[in-house]
Protein backbone atom coordinates (compact mmCIF):
# COMPACT_ATOMS: atom_id res chain seq x y z
CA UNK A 1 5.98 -88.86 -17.51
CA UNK A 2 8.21 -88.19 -14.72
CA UNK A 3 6.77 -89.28 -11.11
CA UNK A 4 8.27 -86.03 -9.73
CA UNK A 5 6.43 -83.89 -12.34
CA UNK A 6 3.54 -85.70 -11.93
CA UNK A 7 3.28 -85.95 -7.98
CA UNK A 8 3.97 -81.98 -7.48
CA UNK A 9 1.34 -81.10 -10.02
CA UNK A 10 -1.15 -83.27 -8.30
CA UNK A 11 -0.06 -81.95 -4.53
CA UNK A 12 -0.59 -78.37 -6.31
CA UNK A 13 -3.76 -78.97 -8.05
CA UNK A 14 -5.15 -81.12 -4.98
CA UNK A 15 -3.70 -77.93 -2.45
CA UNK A 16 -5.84 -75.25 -5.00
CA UNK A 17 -8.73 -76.84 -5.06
CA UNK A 18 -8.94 -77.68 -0.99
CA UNK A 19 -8.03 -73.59 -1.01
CA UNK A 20 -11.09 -72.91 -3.14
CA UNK A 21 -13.79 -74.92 -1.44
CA UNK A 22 -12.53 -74.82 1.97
CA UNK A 23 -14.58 -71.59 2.64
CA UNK A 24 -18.10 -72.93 1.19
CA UNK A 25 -17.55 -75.92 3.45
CA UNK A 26 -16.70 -74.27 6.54
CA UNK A 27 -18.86 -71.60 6.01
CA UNK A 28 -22.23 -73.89 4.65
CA UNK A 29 -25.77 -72.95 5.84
CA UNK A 30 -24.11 -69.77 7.83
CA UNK A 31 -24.45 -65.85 7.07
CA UNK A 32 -21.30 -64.86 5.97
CA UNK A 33 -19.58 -62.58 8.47
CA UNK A 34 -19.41 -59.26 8.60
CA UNK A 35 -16.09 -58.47 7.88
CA UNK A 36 -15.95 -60.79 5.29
CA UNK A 37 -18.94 -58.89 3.50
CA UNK A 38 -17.23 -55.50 4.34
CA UNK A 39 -13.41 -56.33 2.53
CA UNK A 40 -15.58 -58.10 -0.55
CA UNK A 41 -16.63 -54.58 -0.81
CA UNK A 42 -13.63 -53.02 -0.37
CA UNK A 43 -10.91 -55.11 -2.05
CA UNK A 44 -11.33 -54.51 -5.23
CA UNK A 45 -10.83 -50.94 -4.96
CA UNK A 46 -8.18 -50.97 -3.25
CA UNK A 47 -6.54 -53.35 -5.69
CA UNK A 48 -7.19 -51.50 -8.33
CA UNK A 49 -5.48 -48.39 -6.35
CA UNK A 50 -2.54 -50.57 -6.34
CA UNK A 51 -2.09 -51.14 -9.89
CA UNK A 52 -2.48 -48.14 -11.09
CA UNK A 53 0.21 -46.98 -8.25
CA UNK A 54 2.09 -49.67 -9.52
CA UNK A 55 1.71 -49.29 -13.23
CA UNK A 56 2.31 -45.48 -13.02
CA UNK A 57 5.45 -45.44 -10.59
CA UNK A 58 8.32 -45.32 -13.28
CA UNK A 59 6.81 -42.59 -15.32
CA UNK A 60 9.40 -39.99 -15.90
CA UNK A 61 7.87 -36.50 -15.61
CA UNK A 62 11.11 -34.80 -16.26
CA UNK A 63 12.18 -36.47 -19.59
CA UNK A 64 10.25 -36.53 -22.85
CA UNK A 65 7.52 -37.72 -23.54
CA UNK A 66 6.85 -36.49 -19.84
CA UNK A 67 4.25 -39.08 -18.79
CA UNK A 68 2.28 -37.46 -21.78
CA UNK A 69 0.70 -41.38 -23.11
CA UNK A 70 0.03 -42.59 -19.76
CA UNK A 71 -1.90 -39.29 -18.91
CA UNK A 72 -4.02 -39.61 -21.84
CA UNK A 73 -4.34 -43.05 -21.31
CA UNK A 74 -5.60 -42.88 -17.92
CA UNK A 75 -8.16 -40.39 -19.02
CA UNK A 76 -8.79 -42.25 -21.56
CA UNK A 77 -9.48 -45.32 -18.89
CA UNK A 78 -11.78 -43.41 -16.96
CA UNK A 79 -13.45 -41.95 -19.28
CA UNK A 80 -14.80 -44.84 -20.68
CA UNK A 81 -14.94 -46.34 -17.58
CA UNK A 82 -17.65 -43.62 -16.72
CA UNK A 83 -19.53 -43.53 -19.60
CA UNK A 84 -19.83 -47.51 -20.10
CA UNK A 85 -19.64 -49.14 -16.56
CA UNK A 86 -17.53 -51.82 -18.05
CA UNK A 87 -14.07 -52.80 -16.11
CA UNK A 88 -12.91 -54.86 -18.90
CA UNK A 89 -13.79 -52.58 -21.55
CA UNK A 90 -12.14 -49.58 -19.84
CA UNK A 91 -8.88 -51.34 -19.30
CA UNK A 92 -8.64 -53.00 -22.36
CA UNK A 93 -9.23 -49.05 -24.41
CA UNK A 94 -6.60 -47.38 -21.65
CA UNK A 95 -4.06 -50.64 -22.48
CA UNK A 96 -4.68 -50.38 -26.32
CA UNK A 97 -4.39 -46.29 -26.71
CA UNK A 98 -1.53 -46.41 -24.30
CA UNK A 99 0.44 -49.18 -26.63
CA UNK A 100 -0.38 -46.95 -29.71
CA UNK A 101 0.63 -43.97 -28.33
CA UNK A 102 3.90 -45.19 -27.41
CA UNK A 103 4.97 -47.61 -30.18
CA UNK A 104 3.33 -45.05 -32.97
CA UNK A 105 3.50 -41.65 -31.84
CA UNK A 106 5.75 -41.30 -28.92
CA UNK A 107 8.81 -43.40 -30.62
């Protein structure tokens, strides 16, 4: 194996890991702050505000199909999403009727 290879893979993996634990050591036997409490709360929201943002930006309202699949697959998103409480299982149906609608129906 190439030294190179080998010697940035460690510096990465060694550079992760610090990244990962360096909060439970610096933070150990203390109440987490605050703020820190406040964006754990928060984050994920707004995350998930961004992708949908970002995974509905280039739908064309003005050209057939007129943004007809991702509308019914965002309904389709939070729709299960409300009945189930389940992130991954909501996702996973919008992905999957959104990849049928436009590879089977919406050619």
């Amino acid at each position: 194996m190439n030294l190179y290879l080998f010697t940035m893979i460690l510096a990465a993996s060694l550079v992760t890991v610090l990244l990962r634990f360096l909060p439970f050591w610096v933070l150990k036997g203390r109440r987490t702050p605050d703020y820190i409490v406040y964006l754990g709360n928060v984050l994920p929201y707004a995350i998930m505000g961004m992708l949908v943002v970002y995974c509905l930006k280039e739908t064309s309202l003005l050209k057939a199909p007129y943004g007809i699949p991702e509308t019914i697959s965002v309904l389709i998103t939070v729709l299960i999403h409300r009945l189930r409480r389940n992130t991954l299982l909501s996702i996973l149906a919008g992905t999957v009727c959104y990849m049928f609608l436009i590879q089977a129906i919406f050619r």
